[in-house]
C-alpha atoms as a PDB file:
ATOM      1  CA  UNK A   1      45.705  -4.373  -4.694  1.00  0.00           C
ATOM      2  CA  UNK A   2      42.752  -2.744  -2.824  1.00  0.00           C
ATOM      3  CA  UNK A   3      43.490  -1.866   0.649  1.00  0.00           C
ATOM      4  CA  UNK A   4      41.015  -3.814   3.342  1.00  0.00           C
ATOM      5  CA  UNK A   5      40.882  -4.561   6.829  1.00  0.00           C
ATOM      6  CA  UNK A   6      39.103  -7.034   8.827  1.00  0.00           C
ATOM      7  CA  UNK A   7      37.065  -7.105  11.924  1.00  0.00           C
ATOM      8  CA  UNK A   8      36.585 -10.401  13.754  1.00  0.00           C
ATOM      9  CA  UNK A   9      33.460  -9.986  15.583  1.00  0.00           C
ATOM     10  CA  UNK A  10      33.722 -13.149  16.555  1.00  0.00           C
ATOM     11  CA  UNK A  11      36.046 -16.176  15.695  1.00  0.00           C
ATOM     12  CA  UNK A  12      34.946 -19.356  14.428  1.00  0.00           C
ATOM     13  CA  UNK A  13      35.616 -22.272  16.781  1.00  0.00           C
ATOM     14  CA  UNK A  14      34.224 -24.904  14.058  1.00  0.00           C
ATOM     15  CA  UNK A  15      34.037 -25.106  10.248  1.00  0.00           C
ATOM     16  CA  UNK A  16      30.707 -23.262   9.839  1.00  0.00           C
ATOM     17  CA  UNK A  17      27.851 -25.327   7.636  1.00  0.00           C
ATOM     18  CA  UNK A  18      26.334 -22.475   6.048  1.00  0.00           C
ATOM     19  CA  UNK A  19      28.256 -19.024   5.450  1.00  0.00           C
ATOM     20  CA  UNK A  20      25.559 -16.110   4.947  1.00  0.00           C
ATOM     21  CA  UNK A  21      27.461 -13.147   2.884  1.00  0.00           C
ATOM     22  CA  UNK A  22      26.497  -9.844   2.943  1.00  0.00           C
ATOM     23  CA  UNK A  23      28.218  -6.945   0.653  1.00  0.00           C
ATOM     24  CA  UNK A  24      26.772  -3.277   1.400  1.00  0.00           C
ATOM     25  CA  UNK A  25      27.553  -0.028   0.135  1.00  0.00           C
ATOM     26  CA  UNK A  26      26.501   2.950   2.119  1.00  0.00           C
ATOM     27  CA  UNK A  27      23.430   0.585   3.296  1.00  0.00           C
ATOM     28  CA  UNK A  28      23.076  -0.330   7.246  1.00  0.00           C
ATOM     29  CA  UNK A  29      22.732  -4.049   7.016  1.00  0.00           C
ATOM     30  CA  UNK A  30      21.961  -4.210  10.610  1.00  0.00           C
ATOM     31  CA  UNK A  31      17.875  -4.681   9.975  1.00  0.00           C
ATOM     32  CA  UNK A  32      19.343  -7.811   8.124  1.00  0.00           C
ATOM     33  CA  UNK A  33      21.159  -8.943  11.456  1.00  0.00           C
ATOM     34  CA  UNK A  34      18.647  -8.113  13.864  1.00  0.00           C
ATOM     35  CA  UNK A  35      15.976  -9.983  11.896  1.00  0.00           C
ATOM     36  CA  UNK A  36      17.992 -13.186  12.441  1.00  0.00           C
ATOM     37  CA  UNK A  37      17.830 -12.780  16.385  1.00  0.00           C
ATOM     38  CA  UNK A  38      19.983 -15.540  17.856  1.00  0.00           C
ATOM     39  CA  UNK A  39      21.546 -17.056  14.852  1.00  0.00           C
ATOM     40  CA  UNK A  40      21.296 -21.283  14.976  1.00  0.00           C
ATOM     41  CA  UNK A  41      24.134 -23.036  15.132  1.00  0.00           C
ATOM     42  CA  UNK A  42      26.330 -24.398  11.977  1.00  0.00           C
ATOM     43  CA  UNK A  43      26.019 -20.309  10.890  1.00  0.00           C
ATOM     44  CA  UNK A  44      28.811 -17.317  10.283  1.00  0.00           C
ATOM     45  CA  UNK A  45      28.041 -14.333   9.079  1.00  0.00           C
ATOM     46  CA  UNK A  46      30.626 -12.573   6.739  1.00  0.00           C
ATOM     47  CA  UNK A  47      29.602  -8.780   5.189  1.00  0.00           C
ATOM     48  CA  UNK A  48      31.873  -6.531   3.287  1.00  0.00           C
ATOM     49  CA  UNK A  49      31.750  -2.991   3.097  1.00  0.00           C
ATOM     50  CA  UNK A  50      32.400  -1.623  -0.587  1.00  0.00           C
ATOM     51  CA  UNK A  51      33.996   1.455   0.300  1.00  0.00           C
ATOM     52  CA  UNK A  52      30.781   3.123   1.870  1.00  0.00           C
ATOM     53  CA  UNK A  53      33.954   5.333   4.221  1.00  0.00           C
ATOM     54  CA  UNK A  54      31.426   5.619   7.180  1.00  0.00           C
ATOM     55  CA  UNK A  55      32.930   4.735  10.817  1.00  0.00           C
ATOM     56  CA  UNK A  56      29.352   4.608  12.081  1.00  0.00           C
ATOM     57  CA  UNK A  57      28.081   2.090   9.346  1.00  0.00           C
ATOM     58  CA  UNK A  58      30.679  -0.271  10.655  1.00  0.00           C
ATOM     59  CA  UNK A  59      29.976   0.182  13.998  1.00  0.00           C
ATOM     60  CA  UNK A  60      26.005  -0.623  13.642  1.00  0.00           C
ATOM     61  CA  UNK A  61      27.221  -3.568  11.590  1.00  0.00           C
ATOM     62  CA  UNK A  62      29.493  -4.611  14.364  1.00  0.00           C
ATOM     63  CA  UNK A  63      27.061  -4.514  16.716  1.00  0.00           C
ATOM     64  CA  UNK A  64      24.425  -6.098  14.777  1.00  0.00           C
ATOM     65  CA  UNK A  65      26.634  -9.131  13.976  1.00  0.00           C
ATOM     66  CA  UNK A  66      27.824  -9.204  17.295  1.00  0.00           C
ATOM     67  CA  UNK A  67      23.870  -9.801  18.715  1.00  0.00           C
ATOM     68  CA  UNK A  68      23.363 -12.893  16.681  1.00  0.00           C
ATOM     69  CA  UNK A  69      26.098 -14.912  18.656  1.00  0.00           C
ATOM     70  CA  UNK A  70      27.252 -16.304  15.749  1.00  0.00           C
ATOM     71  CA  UNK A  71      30.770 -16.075  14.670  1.00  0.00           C
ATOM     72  CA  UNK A  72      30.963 -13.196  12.365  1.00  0.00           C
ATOM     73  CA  UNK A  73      33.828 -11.097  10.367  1.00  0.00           C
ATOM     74  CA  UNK A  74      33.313  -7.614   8.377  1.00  0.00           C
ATOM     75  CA  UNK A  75      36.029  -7.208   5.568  1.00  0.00           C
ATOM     76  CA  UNK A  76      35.835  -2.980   5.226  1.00  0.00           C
ATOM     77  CA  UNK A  77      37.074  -1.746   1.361  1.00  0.00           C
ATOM     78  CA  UNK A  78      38.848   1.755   1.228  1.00  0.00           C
ATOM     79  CA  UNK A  79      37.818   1.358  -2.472  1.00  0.00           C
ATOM     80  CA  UNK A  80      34.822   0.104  -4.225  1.00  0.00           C
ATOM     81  CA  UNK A  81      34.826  -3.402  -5.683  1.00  0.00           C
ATOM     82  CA  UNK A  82      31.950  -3.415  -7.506  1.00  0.00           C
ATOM     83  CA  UNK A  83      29.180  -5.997  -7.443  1.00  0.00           C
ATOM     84  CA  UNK A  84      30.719  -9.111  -8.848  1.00  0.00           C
ATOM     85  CA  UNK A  85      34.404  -8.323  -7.180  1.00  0.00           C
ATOM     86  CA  UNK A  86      32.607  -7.848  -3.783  1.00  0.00           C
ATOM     87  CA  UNK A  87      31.064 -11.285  -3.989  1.00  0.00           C
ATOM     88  CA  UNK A  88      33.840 -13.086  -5.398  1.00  0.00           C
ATOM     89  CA  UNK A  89      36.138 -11.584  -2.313  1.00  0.00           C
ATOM     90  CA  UNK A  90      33.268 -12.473   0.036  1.00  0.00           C
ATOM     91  CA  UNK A  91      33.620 -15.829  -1.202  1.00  0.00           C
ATOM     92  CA  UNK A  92      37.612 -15.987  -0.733  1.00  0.00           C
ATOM     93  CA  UNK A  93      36.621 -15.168   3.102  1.00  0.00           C
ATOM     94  CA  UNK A  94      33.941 -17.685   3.602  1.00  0.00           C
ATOM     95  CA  UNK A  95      34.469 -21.255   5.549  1.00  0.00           C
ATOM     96  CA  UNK A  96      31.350 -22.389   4.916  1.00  0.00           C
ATOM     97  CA  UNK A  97      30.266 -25.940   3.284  1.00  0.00           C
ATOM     98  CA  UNK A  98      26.996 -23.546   1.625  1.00  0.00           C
ATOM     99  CA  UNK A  99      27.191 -19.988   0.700  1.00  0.00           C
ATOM    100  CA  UNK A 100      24.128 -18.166   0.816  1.00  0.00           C
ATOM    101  CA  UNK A 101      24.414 -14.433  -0.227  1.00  0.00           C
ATOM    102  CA  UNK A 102      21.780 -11.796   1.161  1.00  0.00           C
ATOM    103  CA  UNK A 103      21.908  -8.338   0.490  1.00  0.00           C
ATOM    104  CA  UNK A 104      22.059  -6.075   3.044  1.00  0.00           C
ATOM    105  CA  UNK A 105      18.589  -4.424   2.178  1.00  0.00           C
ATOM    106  CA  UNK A 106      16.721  -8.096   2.125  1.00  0.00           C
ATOM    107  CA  UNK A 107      14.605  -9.109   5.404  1.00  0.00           C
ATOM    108  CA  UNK A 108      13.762 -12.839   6.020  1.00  0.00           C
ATOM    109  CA  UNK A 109      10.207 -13.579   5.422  1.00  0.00           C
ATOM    110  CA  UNK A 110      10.362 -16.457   8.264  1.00  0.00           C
ATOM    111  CA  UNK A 111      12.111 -15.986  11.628  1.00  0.00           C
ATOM    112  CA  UNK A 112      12.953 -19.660  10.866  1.00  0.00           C
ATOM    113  CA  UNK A 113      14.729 -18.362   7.640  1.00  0.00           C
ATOM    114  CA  UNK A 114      18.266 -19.917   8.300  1.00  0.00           C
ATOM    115  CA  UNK A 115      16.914 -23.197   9.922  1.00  0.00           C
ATOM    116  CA  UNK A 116      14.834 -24.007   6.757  1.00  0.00           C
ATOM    117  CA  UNK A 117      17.978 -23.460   4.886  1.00  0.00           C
ATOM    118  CA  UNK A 118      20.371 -26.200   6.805  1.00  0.00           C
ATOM    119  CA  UNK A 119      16.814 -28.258   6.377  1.00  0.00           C
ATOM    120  CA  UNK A 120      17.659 -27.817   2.694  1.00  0.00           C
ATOM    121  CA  UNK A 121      21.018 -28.396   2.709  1.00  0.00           C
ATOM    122  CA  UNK A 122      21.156 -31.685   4.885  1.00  0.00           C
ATOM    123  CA  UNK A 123      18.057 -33.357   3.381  1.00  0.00           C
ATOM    124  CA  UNK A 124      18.812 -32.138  -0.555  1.00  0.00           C
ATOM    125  CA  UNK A 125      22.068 -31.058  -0.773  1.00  0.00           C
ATOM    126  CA  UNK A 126      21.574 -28.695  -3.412  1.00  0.00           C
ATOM    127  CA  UNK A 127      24.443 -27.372  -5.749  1.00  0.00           C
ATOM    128  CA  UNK A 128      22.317 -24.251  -5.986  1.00  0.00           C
ATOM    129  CA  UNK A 129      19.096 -23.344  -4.727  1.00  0.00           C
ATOM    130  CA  UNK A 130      17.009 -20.140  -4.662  1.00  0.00           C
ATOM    131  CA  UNK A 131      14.627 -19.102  -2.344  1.00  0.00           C
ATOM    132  CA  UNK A 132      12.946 -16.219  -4.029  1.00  0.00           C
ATOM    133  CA  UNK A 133      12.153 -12.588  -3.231  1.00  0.00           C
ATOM    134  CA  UNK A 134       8.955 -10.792  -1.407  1.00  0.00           C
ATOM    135  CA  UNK A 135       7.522  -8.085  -0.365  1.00  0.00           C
ATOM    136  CA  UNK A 136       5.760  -9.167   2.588  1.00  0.00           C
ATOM    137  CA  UNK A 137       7.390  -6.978   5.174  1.00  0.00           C
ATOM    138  CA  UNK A 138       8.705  -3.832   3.080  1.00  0.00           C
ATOM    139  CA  UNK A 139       6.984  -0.368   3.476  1.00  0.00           C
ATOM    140  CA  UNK A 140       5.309   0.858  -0.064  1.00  0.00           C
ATOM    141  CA  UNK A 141       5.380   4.777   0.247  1.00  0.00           C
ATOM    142  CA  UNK A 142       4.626   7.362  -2.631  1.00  0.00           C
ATOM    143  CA  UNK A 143       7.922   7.809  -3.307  1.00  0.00           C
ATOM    144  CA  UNK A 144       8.608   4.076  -4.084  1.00  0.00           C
ATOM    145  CA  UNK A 145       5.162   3.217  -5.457  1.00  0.00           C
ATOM    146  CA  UNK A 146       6.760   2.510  -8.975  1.00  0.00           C
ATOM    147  CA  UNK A 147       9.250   0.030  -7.934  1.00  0.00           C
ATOM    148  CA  UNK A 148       7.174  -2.178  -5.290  1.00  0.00           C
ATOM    149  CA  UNK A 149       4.496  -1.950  -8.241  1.00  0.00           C
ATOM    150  CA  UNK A 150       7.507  -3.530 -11.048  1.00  0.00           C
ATOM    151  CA  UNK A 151       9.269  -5.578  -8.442  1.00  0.00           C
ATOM    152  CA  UNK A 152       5.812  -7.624  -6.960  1.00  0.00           C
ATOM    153  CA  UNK A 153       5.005  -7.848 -10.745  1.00  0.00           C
ATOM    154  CA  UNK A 154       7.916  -9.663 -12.179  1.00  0.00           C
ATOM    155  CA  UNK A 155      10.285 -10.787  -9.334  1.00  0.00           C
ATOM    156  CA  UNK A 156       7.835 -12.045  -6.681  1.00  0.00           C
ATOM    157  CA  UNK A 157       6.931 -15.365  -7.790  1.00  0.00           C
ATOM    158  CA  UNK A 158       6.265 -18.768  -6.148  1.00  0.00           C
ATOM    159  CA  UNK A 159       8.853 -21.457  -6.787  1.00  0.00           C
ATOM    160  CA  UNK A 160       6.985 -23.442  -9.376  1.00  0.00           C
ATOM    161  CA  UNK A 161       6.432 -20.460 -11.507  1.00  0.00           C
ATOM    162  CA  UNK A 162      10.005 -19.478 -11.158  1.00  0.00           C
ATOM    163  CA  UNK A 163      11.335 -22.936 -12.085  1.00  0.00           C
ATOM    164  CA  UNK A 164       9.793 -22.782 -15.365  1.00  0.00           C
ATOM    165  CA  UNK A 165      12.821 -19.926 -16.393  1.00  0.00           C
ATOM    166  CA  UNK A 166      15.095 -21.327 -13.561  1.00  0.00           C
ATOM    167  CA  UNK A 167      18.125 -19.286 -14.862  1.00  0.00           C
ATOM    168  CA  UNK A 168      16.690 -15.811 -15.607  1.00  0.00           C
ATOM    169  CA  UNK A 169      14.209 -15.951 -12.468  1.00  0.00           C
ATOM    170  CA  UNK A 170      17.592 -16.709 -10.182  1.00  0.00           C
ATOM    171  CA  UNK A 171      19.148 -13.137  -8.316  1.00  0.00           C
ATOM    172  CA  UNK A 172      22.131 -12.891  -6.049  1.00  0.00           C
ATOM    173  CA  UNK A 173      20.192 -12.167  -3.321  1.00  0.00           C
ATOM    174  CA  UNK A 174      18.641 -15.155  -1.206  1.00  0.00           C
ATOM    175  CA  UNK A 175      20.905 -17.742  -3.234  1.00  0.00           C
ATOM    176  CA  UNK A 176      22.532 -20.812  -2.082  1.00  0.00           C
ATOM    177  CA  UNK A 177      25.595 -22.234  -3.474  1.00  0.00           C
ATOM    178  CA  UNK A 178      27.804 -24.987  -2.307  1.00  0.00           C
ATOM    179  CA  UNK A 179      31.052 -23.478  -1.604  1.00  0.00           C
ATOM    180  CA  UNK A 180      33.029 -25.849  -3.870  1.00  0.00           C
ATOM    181  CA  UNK A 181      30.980 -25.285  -6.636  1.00  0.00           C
ATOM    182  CA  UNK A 182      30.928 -21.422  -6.226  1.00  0.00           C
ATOM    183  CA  UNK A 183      34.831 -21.491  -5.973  1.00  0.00           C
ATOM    184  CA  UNK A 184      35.016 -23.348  -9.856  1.00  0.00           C
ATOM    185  CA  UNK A 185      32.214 -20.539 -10.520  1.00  0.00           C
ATOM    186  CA  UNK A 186      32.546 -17.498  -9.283  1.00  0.00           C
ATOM    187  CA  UNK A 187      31.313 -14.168 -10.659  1.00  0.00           C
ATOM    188  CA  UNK A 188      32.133 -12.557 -13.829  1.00  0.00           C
ATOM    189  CA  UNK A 189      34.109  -9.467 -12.627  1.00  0.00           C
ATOM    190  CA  UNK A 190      33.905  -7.913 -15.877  1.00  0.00           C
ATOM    191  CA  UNK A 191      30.504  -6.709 -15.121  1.00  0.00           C
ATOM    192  CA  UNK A 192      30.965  -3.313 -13.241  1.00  0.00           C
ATOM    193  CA  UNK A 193      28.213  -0.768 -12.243  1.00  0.00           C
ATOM    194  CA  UNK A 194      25.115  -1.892 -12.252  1.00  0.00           C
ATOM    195  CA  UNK A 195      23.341  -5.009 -12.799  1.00  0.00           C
ATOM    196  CA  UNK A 196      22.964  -8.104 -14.096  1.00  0.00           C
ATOM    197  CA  UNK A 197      25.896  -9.499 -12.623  1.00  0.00           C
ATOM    198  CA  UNK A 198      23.629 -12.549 -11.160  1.00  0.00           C
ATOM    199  CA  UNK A 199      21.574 -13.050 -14.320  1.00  0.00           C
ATOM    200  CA  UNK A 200      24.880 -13.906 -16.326  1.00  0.00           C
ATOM    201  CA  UNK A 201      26.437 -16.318 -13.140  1.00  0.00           C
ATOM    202  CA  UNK A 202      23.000 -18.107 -13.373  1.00  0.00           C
ATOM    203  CA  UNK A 203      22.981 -18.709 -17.137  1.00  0.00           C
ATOM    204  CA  UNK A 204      26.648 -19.712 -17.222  1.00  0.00           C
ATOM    205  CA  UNK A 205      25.805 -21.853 -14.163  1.00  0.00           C
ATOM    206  CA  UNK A 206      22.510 -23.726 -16.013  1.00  0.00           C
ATOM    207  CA  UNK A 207      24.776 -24.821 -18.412  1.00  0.00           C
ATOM    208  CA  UNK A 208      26.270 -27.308 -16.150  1.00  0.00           C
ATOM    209  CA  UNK A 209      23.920 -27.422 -13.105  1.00  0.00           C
ATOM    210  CA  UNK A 210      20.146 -27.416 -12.420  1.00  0.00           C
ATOM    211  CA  UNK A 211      18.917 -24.447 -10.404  1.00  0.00           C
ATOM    212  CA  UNK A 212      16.355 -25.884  -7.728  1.00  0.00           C
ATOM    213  CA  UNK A 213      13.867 -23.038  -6.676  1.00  0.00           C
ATOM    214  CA  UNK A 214      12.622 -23.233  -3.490  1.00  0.00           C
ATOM    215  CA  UNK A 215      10.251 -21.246  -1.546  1.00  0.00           C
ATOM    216  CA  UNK A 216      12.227 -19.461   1.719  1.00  0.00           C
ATOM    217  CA  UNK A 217      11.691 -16.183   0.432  1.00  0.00           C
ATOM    218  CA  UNK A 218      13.226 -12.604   1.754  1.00  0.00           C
ATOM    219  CA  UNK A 219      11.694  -9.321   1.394  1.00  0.00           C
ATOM    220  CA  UNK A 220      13.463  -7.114  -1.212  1.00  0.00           C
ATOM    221  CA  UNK A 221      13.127  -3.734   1.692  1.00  0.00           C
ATOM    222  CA  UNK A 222      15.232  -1.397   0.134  1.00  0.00           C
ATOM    223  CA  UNK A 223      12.737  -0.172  -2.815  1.00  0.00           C
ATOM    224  CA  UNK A 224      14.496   2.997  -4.929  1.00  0.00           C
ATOM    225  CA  UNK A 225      12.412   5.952  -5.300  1.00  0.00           C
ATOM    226  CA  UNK A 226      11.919   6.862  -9.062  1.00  0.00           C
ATOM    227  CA  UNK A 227      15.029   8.996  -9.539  1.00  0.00           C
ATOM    228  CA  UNK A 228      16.807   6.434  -8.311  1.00  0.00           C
ATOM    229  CA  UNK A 229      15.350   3.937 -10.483  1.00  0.00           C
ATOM    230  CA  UNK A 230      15.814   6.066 -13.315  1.00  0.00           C
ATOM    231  CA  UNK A 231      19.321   6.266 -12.545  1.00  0.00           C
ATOM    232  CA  UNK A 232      20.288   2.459 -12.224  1.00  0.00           C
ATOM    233  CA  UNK A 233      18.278   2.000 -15.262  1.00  0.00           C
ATOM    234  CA  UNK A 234      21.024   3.749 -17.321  1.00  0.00           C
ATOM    235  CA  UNK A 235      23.551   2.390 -15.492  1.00  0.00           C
ATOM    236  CA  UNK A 236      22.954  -1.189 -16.282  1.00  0.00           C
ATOM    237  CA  UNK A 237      22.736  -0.162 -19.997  1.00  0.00           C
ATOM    238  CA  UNK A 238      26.090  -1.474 -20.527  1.00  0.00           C
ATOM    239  CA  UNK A 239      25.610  -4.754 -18.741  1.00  0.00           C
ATOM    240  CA  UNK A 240      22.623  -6.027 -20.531  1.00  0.00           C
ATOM    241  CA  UNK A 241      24.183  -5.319 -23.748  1.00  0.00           C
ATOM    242  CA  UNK A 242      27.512  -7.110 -22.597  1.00  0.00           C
ATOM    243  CA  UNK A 243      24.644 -10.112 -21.164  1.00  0.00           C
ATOM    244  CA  UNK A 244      23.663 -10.130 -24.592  1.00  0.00           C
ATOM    245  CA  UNK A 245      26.509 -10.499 -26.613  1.00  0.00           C
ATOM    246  CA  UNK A 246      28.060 -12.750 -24.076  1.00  0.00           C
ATOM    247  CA  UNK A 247      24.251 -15.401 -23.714  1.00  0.00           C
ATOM    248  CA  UNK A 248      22.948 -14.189 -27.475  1.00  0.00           C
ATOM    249  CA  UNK A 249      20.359 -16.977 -27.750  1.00  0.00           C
ATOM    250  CA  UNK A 250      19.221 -17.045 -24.275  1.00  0.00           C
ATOM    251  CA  UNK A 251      18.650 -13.363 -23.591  1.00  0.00           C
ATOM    252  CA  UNK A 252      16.947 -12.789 -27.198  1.00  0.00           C
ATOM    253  CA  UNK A 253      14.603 -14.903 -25.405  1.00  0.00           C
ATOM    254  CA  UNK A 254      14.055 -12.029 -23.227  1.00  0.00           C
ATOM    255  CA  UNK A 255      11.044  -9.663 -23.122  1.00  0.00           C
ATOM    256  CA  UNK A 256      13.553  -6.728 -22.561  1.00  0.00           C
ATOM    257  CA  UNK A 257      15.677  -7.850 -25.122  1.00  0.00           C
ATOM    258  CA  UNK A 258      12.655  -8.157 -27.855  1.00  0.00           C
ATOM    259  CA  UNK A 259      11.391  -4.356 -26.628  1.00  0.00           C
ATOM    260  CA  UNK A 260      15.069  -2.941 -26.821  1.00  0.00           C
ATOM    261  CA  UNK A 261      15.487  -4.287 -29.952  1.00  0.00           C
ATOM    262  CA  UNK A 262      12.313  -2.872 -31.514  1.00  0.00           C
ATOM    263  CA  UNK A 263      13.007   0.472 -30.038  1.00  0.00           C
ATOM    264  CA  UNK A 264      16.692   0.495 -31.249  1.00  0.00           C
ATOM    265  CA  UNK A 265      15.171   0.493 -35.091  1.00  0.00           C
ATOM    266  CA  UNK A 266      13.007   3.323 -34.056  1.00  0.00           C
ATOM    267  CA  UNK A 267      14.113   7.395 -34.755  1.00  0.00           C
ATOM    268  CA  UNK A 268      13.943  10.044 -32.406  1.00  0.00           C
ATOM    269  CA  UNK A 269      14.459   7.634 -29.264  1.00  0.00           C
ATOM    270  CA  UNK A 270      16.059  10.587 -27.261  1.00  0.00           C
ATOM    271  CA  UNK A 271      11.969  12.696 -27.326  1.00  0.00           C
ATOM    272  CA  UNK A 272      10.780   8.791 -26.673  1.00  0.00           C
ATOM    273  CA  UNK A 273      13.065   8.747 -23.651  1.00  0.00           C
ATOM    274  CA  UNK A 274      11.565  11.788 -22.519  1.00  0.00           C
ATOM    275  CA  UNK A 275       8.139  10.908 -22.706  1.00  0.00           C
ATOM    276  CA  UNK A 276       8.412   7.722 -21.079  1.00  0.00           C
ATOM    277  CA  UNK A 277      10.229   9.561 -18.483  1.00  0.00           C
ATOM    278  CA  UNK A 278       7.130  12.151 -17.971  1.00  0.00           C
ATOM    279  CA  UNK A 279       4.721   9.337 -17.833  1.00  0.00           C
ATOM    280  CA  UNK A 280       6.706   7.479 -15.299  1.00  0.00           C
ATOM    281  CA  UNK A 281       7.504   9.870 -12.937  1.00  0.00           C
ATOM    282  CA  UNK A 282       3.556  10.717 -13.021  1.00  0.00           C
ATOM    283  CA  UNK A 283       4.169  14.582 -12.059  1.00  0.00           C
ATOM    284  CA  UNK A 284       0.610  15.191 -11.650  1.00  0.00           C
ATOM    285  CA  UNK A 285      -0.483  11.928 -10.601  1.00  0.00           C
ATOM    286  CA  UNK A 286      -3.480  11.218 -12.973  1.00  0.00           C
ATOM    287  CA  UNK A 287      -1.765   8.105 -14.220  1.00  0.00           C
ATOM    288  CA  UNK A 288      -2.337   4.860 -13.460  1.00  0.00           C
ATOM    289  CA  UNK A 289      -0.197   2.429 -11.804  1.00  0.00           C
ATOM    290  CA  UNK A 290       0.028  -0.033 -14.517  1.00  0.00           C
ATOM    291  CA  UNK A 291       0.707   2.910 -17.139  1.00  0.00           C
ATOM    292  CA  UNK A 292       3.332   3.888 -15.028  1.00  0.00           C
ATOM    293  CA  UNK A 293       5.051   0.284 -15.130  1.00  0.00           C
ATOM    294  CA  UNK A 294       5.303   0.311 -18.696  1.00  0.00           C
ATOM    295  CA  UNK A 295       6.021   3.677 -19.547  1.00  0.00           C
ATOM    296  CA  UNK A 296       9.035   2.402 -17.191  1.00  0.00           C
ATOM    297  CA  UNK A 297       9.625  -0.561 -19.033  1.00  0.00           C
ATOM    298  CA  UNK A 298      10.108   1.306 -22.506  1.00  0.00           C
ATOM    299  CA  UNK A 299      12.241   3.741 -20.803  1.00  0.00           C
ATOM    300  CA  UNK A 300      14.415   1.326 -19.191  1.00  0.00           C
ATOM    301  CA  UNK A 301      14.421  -0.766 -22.840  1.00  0.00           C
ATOM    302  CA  UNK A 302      15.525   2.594 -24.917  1.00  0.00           C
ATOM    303  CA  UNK A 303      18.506   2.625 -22.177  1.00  0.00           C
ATOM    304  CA  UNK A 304      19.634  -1.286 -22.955  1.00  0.00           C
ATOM    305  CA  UNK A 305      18.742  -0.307 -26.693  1.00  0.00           C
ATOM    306  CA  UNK A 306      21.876   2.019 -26.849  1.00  0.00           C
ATOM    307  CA  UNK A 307      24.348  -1.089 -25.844  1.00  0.00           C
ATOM    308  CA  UNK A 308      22.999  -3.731 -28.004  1.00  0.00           C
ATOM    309  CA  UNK A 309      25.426  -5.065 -31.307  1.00  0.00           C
END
């Protein structure tokens, strides 16, 4: 069993309405809290840090939680989870009638962010709703150019357009869930490392439940610089290709599926790697942006290529 402790920031004196969950891994999730000033009422705030073994993270979060008035709890991991395991502990923890999970690098569009989401829940009662993600208030710098470029591209899209793919347009971050339903549905802890976690939750969920999208959006703050992207890239190699043998018809559907697949039948995809590596990165910075973005897309596709059956 993994060893945990937990902080009561504050205690709940009522069942909450709406449980906000927040897992974070070496990531101060205390520009989360602050955004929400005073927190409304019918609101707990539950975060759990994934073995991140930093006193002084705790303490900000602490603090942070503390300010919004609401009652509040940090579980702290000696060990990390993982994605899925974090959630589905988070879950355990929460008293809420609605979960809605936030990552700790997301900042509410709207400082009416949380009211608009008891709006939702007491006029629609949703099973599970997503608000969608934005870029409204993160900082684009050099270093992340690339990945506010990708991200405002694919995963910044009004409600209606998201709808139209309401499973594959659905992330773990900004999502509402009736707790009930979340309990008979939790995440697939199989997936470990990186990725894609959410994507298979939301196509085993569609199966049984519409997805209403909604638009309440939260900007996606913490953009990766290109190494990093790089990086997580690889690591989520293994995850798409378990996605795909686990949702075969669904994710052939996929544009990433339909590029890996090409490139898997391809020789020499190691040199291919490389030179959609050079042309990403952009070393002497004559590219442009959009050449960038899909030199990045065939490198990340030669990565999910490896893992496919």
């Amino acid at each position: 069993m993994p060893i945990e402790q937990t902080i009561i920031v504050r205690d709940r004196p009522h069942k909450p309405v709406l449980s906000v969950l927040t897992p974070f891994y070496r990531h101060d999730p205390s520009a989360l809290l602050k955004r929400f000033g005073s927190a409304p009422a019918g609101v707990e705030f539950v975060l759990l840090d994934d073995g991140s073994a930093s006193a002084e993270l705790v303490a900000n979060a602490v603090s942070a939680a503390h300010a919004t008035g609401a009652p509040a709890r940090i579980i702290v991991c000696e060990h990390n989870l993982g994605r899925a395991k974090a959630r589905n502990r988070l879950i355990a923890e929460a008293q809420g009638d609605y979960i809605l999970f936030l990552d700790a690098d997301m900042l509410p569009d709207a400082s009416s962010f949380l009211s608009i989401w008891l709006g939702i829940i007491k006029t629609q009662a949703p099973r599970v709703a997503f608000g969608g993600l934005s870029l409204a208030l993160a900082h684009r710098t050099p270093e992340t150019a690339l990945h506010f470029a990708l991200f405002g591209s694919s995963d910044c899209q009004p409600a209606h357009r998201r709808a139209r793919r309401a499973a594959q347009a659905t992330a773990s971050s900004n999502l509402l869930v009736e707790r009930a339903f979340l309990l008979e549905h939790p995440f697939d802890d199989h997936f470990t490392g990186w990725g894609f976690e959410d994507v298979d939750w939301a196509l085993d969920v569609a199966r049984v439940e519409a997805i209403m999208h909604v638009d309440n959006p939260a900007t996606h703050a913490g953009l990766d610089d290109i190494g990093t992207l790089m990086r997580k890239s690889a690591e989520a190699g293994p995850n798409f290709g378990r996605l795909a043998r686990k949702h075969p018809l669904q994710v052939k559907r996929f544009a990433a599926h339909r590029v890996a697949s090409a490139l898997r039948a391809m020789p020499a995809r190691q040199a291919q790697r490389r030179v959609y590596s050079w042309i990403a990165r952009d070393p002497r910075g004559l590219a442009p942006m959009r050449v960038r973005c899909a030199a990045f897309k065939l490198l990340r596709a030669s990565h999910y290529a490896e893992h496919l059956a």
